[in-house]
Protein backbone atom coordinates (compact mmCIF):
# COMPACT_ATOMS: atom_id res chain seq x y z
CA UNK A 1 151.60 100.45 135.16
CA UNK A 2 149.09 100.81 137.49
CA UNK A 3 147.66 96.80 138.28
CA UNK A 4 147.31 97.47 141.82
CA UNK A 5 144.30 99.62 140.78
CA UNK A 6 142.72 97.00 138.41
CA UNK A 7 139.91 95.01 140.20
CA UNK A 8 140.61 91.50 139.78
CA UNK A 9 136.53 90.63 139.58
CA UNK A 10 135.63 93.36 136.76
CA UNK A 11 136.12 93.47 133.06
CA UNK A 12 137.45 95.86 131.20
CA UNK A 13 137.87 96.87 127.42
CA UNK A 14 141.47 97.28 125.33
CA UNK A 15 140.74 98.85 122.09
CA UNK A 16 143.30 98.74 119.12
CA UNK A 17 142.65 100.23 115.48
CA UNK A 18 140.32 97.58 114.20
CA UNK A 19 139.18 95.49 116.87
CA UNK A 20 138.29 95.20 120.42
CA UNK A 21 139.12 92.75 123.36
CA UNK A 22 137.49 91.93 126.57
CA UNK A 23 139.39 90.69 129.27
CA UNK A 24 138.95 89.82 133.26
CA UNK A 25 141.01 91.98 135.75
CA UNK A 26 142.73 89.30 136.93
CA UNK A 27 143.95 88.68 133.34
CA UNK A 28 144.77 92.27 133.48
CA UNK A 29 146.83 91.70 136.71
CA UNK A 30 148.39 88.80 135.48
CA UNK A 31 149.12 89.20 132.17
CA UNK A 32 150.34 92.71 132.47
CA UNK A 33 152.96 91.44 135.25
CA UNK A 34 156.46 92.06 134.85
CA UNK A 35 158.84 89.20 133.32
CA UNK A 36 157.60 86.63 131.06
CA UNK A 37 153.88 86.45 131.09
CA UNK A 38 153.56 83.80 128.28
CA UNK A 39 152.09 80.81 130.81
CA UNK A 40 149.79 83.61 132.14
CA UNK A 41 148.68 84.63 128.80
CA UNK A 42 147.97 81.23 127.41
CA UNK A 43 145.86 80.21 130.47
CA UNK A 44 143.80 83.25 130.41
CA UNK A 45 143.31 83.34 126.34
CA UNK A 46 139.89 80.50 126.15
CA UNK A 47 138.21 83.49 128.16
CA UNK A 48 139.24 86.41 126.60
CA UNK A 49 136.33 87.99 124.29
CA UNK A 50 137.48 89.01 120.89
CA UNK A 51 135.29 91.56 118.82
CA UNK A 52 134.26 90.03 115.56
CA UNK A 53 136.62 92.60 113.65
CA UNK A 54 139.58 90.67 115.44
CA UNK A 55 140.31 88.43 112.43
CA UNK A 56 143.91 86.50 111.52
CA UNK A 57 144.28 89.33 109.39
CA UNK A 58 143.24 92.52 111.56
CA UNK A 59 145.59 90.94 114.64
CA UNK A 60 148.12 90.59 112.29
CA UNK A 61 148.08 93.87 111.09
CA UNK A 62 148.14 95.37 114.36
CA UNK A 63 150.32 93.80 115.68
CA UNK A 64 152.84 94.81 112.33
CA UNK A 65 152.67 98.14 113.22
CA UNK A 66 154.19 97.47 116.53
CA UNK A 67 157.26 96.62 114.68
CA UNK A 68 157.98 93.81 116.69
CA UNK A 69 157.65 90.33 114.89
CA UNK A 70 158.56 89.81 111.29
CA UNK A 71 156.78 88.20 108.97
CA UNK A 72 157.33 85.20 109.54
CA UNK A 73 156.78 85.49 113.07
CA UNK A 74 153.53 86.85 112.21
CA UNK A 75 152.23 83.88 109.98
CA UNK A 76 151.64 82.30 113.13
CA UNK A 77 147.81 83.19 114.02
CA UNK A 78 147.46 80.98 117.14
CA UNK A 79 150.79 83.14 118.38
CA UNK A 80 149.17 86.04 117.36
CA UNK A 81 146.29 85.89 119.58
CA UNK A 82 148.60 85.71 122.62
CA UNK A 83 151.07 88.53 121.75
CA UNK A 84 147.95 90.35 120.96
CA UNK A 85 146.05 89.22 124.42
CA UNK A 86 149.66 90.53 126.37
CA UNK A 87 149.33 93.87 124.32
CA UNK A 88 145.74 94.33 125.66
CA UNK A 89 146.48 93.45 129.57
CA UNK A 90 149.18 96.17 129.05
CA UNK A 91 147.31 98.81 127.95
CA UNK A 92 144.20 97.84 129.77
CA UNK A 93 146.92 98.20 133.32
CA UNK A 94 147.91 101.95 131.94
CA UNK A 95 144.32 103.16 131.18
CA UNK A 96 142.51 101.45 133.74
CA UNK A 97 139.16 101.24 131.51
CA UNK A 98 136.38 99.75 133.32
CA UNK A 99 133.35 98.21 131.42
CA UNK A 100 130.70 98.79 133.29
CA UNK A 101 128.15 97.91 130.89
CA UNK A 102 126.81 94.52 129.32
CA UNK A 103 128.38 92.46 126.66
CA UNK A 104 126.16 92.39 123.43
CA UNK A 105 127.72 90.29 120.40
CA UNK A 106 127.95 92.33 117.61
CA UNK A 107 126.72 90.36 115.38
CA UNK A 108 123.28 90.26 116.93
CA UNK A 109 123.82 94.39 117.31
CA UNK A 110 123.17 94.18 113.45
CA UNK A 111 120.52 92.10 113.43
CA UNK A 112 118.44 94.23 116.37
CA UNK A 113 118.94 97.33 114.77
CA UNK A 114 118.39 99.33 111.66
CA UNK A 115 121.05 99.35 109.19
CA UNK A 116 123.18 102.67 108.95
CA UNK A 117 121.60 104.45 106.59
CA UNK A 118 123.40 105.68 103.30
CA UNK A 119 123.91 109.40 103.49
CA UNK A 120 126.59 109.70 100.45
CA UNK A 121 126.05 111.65 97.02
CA UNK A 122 127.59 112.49 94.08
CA UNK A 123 127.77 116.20 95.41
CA UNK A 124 129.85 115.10 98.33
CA UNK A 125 129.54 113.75 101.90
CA UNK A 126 128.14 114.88 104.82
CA UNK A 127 130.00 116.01 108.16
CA UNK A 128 129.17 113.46 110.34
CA UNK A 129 125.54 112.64 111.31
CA UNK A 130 122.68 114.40 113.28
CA UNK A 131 121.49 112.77 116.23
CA UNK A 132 117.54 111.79 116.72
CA UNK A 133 117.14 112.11 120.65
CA UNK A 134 113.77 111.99 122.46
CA UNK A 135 111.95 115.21 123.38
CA UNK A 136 112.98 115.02 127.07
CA UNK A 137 116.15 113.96 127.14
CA UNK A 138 116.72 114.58 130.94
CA UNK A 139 113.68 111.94 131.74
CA UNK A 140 113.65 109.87 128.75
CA UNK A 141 114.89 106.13 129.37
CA UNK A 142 115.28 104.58 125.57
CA UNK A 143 117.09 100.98 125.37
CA UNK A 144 120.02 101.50 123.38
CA UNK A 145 122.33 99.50 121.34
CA UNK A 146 126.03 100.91 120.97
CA UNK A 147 128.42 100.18 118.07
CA UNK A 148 131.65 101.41 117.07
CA UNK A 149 131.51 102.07 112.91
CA UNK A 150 133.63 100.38 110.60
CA UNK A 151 135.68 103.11 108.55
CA UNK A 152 136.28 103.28 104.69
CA UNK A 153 139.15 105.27 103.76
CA UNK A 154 140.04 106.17 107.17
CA UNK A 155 137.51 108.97 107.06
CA UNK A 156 134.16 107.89 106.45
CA UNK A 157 131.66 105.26 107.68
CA UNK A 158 130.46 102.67 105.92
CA UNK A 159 126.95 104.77 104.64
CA UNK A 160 129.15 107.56 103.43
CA UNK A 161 129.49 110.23 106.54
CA UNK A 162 133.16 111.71 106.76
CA UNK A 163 133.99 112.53 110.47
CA UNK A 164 137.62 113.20 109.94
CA UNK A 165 140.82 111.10 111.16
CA UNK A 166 141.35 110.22 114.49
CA UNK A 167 144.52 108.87 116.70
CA UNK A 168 143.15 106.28 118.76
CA UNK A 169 139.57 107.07 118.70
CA UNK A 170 136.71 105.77 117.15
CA UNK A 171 133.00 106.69 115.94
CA UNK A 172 130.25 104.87 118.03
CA UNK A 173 126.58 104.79 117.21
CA UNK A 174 124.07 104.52 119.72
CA UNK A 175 120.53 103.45 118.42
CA UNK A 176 117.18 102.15 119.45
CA UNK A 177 115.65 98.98 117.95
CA UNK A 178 113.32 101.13 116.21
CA UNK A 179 115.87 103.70 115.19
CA UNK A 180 113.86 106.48 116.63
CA UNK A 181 116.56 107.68 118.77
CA UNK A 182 120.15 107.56 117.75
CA UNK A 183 123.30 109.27 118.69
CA UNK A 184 126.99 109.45 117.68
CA UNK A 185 130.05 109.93 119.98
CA UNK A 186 134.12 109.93 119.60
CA UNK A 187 134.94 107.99 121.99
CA UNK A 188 138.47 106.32 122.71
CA UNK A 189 137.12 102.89 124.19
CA UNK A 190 133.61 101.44 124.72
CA UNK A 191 133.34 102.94 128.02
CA UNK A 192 134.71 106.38 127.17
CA UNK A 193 131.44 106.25 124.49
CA UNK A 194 128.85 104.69 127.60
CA UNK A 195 130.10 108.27 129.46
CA UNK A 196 129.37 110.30 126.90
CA UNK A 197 125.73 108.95 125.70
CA UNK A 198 124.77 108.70 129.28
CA UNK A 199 125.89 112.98 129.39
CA UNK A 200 123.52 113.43 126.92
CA UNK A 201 120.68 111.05 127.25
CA UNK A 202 121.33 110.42 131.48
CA UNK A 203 118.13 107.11 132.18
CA UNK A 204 119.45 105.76 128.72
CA UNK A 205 119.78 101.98 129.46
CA UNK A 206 122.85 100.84 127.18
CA UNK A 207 123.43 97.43 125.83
């Protein structure tokens, strides 16, 4: 582990399969120390920000294919949320991923934003998506909104594009409110996918 790295004052991402958490270093730190870190994790939980694809159902599932807890161990949601809180701190000590960017609630993502539009047909789907950027992409300083897509199937997002399957990383969409520039990434965590939009679009100011 590497917690002496974490800074106790930032926040950082832990992304799993279907959802995201974000967490305080000093959750990190504490959380992710050695022994039991149960009293740790239930103090820090209240302030712990959970993705709105972190369901009962989504932790559970992740957290079955961790082999762990049985079923019945895993009907409890309320112990859910802290195994699944200790898992993050854990990985979040090993990768070290630092959010540097602001929290925007999903939710209101979708409600800013134009929909994803539907690019499926009964002659097959596309490969991926093309990105809309701005003419001058070295000077150009658009306001975007990022999002990680929901997959169908494993494959493909939810309008249809197949991008192929992918151990432990994810699709993310960054678009303006006007949708006249948007971009796609593979990204591993939100702020693998900040990196790589700011590579190609360098002023871009992402929420």
């Amino acid at each position: 582990m590497k917690t002496t790295e974490i800074d106790p004052s930032a926040l950082y991402w832990a992304s799993f399969n279907r959802f995201e958490l974000r967490l305080s270093g000093a959750a990190v730190v504490e959380c992710s120390a050695s022994g039991d870190c149960g009293d740790a994790v239930a103090r820090w939980l209240p302030s712990v920000e959970f993705s709105k694809r972190a369901t009962p159902d989504a932790i559970r599932a992740e957290l079955k294919e961790y082999g762990a807890w049985d079923d019945d161990k895993l009907a409890d949601d309320a112990a859910n949320r802290e195994r699944i809180v200790w898992i993050a701190a854990g990985n979040v000590a090993d990768d070290n991923e630092l959010d540097c960017s602001r929290a925007v609630d999903e939710a209101e993502i979708d409600k800013i934003v134009p929909p994803l539009s539907d690019v499926g047909s009964r002659y097959g789907a596309p490969m991926g998506r093309s990105n809309t950027l701005p003419d001058d992409t070295g000077n150009a300083a658009p306001e975007l909104y990022l999002q990680r897509l929901d997959f169908v199937d494993g494959d493909y997002d939810a309008g249809g594009a197949y991008w192929g399957g992918g151990i432990g990383d994810f699709i993310w969409r960054a678009v303006s409110r006007a949708g006249d520039v948007e971009l796609f990434v593979r990204a591993r965590s939100r702020r693998g996918a900040v990196c790589k939009v700011e590579g190609i679009i360098p002023n871009a100011e992402i929420k």
